[in-house]
PDB file of N, CA and C in Angstrom:
ATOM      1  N   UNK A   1       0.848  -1.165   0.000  1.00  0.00           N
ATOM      2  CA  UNK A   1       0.000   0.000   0.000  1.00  0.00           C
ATOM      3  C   UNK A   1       0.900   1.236   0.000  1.00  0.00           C
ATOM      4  N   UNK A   2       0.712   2.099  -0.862  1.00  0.00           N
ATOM      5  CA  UNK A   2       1.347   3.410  -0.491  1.00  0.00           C
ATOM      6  C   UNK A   2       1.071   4.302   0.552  1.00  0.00           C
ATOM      7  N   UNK A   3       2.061   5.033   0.885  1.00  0.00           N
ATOM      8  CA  UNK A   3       1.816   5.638   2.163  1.00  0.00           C
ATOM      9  C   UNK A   3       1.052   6.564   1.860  1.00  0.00           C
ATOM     10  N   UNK A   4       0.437   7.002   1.072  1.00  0.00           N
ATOM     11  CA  UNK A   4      -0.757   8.181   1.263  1.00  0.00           C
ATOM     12  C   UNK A   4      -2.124   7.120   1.034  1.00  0.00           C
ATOM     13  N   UNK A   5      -1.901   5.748   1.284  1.00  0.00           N
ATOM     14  CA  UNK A   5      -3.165   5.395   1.025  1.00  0.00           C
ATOM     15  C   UNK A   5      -3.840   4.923   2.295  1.00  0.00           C
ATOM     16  N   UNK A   6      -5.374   4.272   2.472  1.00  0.00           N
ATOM     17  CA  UNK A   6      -6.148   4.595   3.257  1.00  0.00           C
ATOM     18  C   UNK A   6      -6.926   3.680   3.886  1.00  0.00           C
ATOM     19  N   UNK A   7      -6.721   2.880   4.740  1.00  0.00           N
ATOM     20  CA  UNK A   7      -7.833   1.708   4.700  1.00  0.00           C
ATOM     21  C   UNK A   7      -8.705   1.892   5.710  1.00  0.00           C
ATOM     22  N   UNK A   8     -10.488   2.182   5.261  1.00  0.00           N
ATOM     23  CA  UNK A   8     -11.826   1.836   6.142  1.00  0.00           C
ATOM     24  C   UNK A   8     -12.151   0.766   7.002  1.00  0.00           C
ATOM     25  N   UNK A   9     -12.143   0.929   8.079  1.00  0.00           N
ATOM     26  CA  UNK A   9     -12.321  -0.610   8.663  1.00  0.00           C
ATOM     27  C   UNK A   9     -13.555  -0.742   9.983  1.00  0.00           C
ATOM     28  N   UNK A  10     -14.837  -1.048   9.638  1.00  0.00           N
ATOM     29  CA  UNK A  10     -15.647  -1.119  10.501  1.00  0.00           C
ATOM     30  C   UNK A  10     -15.939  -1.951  11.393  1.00  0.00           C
ATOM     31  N   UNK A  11     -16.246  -1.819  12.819  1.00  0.00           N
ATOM     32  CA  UNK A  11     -16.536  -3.013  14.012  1.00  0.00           C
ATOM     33  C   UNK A  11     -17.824  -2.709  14.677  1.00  0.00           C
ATOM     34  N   UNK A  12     -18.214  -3.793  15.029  1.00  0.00           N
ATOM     35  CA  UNK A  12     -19.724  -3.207  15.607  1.00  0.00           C
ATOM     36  C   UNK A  12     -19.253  -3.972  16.925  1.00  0.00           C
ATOM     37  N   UNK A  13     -19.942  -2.740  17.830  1.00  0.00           N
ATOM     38  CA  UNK A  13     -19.199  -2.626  19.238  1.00  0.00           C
ATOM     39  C   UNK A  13     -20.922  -2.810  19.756  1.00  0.00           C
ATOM     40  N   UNK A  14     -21.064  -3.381  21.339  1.00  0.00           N
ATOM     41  CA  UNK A  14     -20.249  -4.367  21.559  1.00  0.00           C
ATOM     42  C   UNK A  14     -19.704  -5.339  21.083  1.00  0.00           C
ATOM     43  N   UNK A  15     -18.557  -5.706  20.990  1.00  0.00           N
ATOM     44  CA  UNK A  15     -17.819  -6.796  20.363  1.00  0.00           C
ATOM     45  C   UNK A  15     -18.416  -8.013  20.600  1.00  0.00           C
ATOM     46  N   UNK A  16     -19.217  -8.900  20.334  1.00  0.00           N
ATOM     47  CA  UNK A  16     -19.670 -10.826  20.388  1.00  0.00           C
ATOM     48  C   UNK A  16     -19.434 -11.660  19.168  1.00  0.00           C
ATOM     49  N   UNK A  17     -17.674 -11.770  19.259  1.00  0.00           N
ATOM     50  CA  UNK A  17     -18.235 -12.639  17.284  1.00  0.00           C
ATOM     51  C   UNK A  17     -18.593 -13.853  17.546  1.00  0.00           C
ATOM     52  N   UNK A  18     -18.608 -14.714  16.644  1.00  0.00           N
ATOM     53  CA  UNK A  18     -19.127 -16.267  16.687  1.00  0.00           C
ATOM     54  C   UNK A  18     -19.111 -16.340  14.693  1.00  0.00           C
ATOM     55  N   UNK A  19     -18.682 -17.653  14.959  1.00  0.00           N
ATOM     56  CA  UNK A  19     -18.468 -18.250  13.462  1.00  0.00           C
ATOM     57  C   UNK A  19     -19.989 -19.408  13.382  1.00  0.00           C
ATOM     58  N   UNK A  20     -20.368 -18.507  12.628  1.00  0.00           N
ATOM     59  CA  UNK A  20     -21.789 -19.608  12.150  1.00  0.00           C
ATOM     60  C   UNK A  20     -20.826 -20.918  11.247  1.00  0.00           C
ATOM     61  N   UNK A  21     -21.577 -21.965  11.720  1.00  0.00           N
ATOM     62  CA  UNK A  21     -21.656 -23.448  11.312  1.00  0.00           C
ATOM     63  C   UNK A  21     -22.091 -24.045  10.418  1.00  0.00           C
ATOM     64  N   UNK A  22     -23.107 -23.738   9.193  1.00  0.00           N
ATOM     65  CA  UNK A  22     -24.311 -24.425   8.795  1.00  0.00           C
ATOM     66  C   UNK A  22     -25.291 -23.673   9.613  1.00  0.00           C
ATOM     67  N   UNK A  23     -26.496 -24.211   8.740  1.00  0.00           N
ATOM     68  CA  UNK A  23     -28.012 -23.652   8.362  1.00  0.00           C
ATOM     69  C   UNK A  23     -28.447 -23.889   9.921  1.00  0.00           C
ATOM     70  N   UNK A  24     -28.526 -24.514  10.716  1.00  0.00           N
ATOM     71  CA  UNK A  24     -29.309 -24.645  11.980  1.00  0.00           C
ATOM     72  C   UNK A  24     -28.052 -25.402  12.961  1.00  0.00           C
ATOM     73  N   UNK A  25     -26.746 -25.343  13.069  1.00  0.00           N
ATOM     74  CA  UNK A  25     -26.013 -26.055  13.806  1.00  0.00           C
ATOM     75  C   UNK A  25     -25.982 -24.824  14.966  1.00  0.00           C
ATOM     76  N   UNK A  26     -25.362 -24.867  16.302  1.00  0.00           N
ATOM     77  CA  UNK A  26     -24.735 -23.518  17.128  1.00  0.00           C
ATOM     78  C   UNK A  26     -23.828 -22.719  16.988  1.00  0.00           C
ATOM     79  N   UNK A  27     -23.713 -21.876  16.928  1.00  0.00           N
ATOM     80  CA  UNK A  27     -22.629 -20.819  16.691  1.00  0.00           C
ATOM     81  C   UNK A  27     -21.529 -21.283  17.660  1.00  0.00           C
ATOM     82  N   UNK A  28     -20.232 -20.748  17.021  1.00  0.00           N
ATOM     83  CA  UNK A  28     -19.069 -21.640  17.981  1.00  0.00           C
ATOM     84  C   UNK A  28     -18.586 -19.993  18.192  1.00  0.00           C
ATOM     85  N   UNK A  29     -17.397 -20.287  18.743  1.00  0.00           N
ATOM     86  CA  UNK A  29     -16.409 -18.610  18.954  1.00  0.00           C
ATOM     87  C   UNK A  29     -15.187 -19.093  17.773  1.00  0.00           C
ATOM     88  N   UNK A  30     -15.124 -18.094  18.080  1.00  0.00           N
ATOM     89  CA  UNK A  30     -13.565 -17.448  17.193  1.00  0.00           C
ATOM     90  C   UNK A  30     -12.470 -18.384  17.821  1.00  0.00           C
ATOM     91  N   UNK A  31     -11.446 -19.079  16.475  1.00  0.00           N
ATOM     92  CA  UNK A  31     -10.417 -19.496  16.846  1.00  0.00           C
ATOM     93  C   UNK A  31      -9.361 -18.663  17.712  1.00  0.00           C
ATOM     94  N   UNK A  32      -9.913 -17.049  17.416  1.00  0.00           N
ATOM     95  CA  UNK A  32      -8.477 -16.231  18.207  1.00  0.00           C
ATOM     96  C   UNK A  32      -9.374 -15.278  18.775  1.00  0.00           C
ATOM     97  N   UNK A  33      -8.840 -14.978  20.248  1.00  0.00           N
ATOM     98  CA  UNK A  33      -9.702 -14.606  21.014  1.00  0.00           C
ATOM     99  C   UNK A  33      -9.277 -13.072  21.436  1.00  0.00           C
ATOM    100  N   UNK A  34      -9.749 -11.840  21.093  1.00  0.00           N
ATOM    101  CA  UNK A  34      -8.776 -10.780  21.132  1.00  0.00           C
ATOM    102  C   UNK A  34      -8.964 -10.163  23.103  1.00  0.00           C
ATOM    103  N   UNK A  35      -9.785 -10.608  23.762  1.00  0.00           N
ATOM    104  CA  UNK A  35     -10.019 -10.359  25.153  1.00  0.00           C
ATOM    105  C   UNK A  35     -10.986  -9.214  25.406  1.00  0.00           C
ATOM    106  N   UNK A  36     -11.647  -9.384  24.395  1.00  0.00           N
ATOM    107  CA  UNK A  36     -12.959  -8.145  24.175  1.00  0.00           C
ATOM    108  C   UNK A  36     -13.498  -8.489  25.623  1.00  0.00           C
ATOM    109  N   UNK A  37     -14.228  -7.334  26.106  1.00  0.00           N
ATOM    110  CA  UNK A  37     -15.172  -7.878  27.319  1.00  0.00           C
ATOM    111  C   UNK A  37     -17.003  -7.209  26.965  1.00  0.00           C
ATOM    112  N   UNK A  38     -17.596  -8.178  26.487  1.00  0.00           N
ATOM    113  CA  UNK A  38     -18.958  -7.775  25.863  1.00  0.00           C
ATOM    114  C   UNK A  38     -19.520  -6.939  25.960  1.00  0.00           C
ATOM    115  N   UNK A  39     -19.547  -6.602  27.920  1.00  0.00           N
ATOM    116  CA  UNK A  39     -20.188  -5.826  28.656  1.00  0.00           C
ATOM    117  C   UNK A  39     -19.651  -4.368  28.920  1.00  0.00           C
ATOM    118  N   UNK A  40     -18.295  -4.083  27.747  1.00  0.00           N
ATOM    119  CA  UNK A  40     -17.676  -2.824  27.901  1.00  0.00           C
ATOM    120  C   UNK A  40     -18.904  -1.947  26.998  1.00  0.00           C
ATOM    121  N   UNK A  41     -18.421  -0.237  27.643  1.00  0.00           N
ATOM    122  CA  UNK A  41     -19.015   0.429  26.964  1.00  0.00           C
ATOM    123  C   UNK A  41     -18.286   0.853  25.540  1.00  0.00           C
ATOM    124  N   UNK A  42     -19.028   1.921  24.876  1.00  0.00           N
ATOM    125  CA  UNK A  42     -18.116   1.543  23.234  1.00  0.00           C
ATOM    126  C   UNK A  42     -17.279   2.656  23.140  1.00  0.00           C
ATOM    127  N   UNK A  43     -16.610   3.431  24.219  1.00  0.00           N
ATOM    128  CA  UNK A  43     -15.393   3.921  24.047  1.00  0.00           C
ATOM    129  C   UNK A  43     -14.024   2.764  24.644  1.00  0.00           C
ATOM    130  N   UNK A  44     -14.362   2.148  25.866  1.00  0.00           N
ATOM    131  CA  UNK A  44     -13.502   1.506  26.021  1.00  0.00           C
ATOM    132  C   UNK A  44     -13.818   0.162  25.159  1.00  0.00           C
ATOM    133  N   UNK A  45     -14.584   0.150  24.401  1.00  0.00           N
ATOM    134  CA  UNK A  45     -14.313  -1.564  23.548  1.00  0.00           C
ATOM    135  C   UNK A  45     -13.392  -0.832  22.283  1.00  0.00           C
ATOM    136  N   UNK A  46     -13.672   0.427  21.745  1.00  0.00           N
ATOM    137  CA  UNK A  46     -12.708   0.881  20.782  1.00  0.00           C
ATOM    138  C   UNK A  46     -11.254   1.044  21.258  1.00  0.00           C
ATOM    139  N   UNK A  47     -10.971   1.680  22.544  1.00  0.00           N
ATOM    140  CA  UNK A  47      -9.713   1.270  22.848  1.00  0.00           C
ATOM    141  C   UNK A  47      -9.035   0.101  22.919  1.00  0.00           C
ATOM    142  N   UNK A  48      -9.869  -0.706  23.473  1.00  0.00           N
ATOM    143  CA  UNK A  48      -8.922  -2.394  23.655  1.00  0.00           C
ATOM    144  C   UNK A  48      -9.177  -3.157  22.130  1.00  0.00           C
ATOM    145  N   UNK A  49     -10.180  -2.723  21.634  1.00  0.00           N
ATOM    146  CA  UNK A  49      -9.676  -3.393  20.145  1.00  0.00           C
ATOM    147  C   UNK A  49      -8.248  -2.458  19.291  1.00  0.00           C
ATOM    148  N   UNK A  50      -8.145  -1.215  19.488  1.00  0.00           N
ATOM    149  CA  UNK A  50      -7.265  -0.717  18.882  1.00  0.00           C
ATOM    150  C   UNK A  50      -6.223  -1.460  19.704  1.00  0.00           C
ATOM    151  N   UNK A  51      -5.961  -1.525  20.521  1.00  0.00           N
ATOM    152  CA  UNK A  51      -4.891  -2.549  21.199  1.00  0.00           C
ATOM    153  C   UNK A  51      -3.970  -3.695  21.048  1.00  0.00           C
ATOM    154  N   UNK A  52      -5.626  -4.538  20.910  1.00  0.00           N
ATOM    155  CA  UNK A  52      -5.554  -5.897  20.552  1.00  0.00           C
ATOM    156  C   UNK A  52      -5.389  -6.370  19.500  1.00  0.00           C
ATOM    157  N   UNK A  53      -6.439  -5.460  18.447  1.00  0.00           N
ATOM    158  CA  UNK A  53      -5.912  -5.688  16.923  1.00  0.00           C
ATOM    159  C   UNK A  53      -5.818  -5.125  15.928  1.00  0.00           C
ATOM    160  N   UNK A  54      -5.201  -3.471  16.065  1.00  0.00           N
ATOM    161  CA  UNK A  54      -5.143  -2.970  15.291  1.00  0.00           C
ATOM    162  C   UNK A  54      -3.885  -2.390  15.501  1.00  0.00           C
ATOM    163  N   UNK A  55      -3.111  -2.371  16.747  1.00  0.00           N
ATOM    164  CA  UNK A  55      -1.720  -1.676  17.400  1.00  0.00           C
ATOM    165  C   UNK A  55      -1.197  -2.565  16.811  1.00  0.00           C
ATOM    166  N   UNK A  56      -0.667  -4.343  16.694  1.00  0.00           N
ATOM    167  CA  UNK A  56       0.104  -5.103  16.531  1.00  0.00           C
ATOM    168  C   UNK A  56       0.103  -5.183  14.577  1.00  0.00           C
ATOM    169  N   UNK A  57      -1.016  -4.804  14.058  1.00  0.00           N
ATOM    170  CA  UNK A  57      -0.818  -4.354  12.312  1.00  0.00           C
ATOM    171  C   UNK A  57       0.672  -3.616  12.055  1.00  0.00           C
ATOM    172  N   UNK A  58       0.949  -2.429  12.888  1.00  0.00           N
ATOM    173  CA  UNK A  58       1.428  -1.370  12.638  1.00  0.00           C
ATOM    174  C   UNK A  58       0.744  -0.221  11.934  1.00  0.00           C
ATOM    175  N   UNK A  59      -0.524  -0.447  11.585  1.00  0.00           N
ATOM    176  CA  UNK A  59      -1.039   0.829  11.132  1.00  0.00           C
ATOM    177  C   UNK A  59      -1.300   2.053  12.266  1.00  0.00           C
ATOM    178  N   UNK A  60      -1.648   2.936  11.661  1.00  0.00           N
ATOM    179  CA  UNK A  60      -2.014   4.338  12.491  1.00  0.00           C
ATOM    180  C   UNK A  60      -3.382   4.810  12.346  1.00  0.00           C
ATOM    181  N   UNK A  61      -4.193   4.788  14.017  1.00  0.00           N
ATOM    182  CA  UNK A  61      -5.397   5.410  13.404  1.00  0.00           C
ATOM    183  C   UNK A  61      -5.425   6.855  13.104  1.00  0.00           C
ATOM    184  N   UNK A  62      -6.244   7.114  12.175  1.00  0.00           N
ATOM    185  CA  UNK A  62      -6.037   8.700  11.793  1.00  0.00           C
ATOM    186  C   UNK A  62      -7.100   9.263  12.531  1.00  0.00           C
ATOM    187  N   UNK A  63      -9.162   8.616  12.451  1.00  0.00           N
ATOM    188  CA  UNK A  63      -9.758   9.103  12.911  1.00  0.00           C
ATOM    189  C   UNK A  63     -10.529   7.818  13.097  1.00  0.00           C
ATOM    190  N   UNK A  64     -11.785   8.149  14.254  1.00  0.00           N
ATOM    191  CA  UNK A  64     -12.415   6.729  14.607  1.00  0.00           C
ATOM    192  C   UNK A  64     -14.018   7.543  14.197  1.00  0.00           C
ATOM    193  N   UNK A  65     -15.228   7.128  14.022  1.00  0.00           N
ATOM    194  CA  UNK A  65     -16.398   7.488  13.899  1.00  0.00           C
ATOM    195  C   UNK A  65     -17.378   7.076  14.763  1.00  0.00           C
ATOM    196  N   UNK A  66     -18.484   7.666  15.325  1.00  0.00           N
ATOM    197  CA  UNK A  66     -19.310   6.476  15.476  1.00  0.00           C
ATOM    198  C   UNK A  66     -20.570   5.969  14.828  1.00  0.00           C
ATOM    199  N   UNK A  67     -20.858   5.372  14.246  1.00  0.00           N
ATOM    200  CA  UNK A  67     -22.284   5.392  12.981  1.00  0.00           C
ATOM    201  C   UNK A  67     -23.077   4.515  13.547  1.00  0.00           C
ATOM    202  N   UNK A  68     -24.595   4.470  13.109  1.00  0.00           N
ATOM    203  CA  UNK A  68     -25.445   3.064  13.564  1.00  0.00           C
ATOM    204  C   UNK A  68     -24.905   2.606  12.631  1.00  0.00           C
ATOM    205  N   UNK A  69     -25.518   1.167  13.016  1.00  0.00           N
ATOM    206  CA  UNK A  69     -25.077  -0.183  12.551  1.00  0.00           C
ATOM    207  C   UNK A  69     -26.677  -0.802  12.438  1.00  0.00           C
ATOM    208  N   UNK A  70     -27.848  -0.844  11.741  1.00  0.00           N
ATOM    209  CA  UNK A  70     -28.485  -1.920  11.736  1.00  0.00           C
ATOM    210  C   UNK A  70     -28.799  -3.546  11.230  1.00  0.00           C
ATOM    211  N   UNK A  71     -28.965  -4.040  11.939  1.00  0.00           N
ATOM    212  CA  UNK A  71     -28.621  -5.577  11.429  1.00  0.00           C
ATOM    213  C   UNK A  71     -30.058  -6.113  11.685  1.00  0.00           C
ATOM    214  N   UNK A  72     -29.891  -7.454  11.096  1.00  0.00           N
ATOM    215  CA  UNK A  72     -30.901  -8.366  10.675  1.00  0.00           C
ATOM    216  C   UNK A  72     -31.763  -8.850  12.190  1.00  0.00           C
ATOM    217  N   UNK A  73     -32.935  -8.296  12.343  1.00  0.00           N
ATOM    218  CA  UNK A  73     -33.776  -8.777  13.484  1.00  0.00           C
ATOM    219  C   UNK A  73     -33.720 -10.307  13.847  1.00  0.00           C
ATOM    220  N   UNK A  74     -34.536 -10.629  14.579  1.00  0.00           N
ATOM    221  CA  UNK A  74     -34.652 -12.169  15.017  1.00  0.00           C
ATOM    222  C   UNK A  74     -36.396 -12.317  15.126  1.00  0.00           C
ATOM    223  N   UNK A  75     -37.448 -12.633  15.900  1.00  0.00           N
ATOM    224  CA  UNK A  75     -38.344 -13.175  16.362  1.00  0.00           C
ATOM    225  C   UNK A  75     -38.270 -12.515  17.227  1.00  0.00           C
ATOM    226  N   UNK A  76     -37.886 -11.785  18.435  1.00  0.00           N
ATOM    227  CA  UNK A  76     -37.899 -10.471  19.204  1.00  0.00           C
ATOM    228  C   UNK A  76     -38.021  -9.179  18.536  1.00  0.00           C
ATOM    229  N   UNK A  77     -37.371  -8.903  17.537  1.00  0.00           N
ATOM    230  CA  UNK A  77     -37.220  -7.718  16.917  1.00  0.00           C
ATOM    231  C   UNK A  77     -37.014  -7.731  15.147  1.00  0.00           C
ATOM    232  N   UNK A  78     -37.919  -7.087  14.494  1.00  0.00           N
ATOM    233  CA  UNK A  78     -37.870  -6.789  12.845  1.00  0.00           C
ATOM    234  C   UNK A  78     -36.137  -6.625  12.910  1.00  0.00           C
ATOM    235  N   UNK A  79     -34.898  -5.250  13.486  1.00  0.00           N
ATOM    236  CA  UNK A  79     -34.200  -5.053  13.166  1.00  0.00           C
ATOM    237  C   UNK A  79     -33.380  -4.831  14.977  1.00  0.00           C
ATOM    238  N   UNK A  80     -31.831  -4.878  14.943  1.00  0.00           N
ATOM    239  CA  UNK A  80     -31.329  -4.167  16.376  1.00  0.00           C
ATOM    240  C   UNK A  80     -30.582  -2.871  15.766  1.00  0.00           C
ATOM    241  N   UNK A  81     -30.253  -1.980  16.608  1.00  0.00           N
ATOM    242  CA  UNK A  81     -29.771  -0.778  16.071  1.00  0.00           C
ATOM    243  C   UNK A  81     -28.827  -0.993  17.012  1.00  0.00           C
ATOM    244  N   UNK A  82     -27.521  -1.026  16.392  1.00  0.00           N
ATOM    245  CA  UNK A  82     -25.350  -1.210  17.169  1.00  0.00           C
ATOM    246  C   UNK A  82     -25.204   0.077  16.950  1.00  0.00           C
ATOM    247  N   UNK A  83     -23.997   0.387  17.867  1.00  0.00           N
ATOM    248  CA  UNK A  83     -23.252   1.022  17.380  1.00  0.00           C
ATOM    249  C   UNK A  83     -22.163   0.741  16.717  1.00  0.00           C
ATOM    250  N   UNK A  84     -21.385   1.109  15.341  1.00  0.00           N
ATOM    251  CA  UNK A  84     -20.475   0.697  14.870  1.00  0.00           C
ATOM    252  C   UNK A  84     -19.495   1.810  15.139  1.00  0.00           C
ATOM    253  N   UNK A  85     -17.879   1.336  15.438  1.00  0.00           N
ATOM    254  CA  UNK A  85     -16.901   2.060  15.035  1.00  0.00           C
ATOM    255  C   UNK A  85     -16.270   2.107  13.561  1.00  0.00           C
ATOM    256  N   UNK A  86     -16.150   2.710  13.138  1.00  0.00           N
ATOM    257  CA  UNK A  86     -15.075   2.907  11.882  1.00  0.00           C
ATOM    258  C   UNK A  86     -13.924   3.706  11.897  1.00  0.00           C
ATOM    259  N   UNK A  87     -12.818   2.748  11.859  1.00  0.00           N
ATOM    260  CA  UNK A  87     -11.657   3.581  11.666  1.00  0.00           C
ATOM    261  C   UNK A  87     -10.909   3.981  10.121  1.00  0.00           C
ATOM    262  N   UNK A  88     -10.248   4.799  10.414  1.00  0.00           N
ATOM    263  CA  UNK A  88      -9.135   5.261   8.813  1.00  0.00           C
ATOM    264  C   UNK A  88      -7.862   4.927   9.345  1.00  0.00           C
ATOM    265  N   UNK A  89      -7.454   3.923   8.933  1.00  0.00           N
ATOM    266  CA  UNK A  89      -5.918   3.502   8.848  1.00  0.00           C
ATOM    267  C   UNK A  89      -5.315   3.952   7.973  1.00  0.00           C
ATOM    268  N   UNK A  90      -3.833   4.528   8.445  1.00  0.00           N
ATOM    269  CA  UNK A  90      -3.047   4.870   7.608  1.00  0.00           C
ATOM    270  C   UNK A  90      -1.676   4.125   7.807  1.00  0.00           C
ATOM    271  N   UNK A  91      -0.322   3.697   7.141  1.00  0.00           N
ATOM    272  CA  UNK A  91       0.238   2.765   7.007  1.00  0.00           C
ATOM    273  C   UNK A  91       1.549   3.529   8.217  1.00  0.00           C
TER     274      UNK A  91
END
């Protein structure tokens, strides 16, 4: 990448990933576990992810955002409204 170039990178905070399985199996976790804590609020989950996995890249954040995030409802709810972070990495 050249150094004037730019990479977008969005997370939806609180952090819970899980690797879907197949059509109806259980969701498992992540082979690599970055030490997110679910129940953080979403300034400190943006800090410890910049930490955990975005300090050891070597990139630089330039600026962080905060945007909704809506995602796909369940049987409780048509839709949930996240908050997402987005950062601008620069090299």
């Amino acid at each position: 990448m050249p150094a004037s170039g730019r990479v977008l990178l969005a997370v939806v905070f609180p952090f819970q990933p899980f690797v879907e399985h197949g059509g109806l199996l259980p969701q498992r976790p992540p082979e690599e576990n970055l030490g997110m804590n679910p129940a953080a609020g979403w300034e400190e989950s943006v800090n410890r992810f910049a930490e955990a996995a975005l300090a050891p890249t070597g990139f630089d954040i330039v600026k962080v955002a905060r945007v909704p995030y809506l995602c796909q409802g369940d049987t409780g709810a048509p839709y949930y409204n996240l908050d997402d972070a987005v950062f601008v990495l620069a090299p």
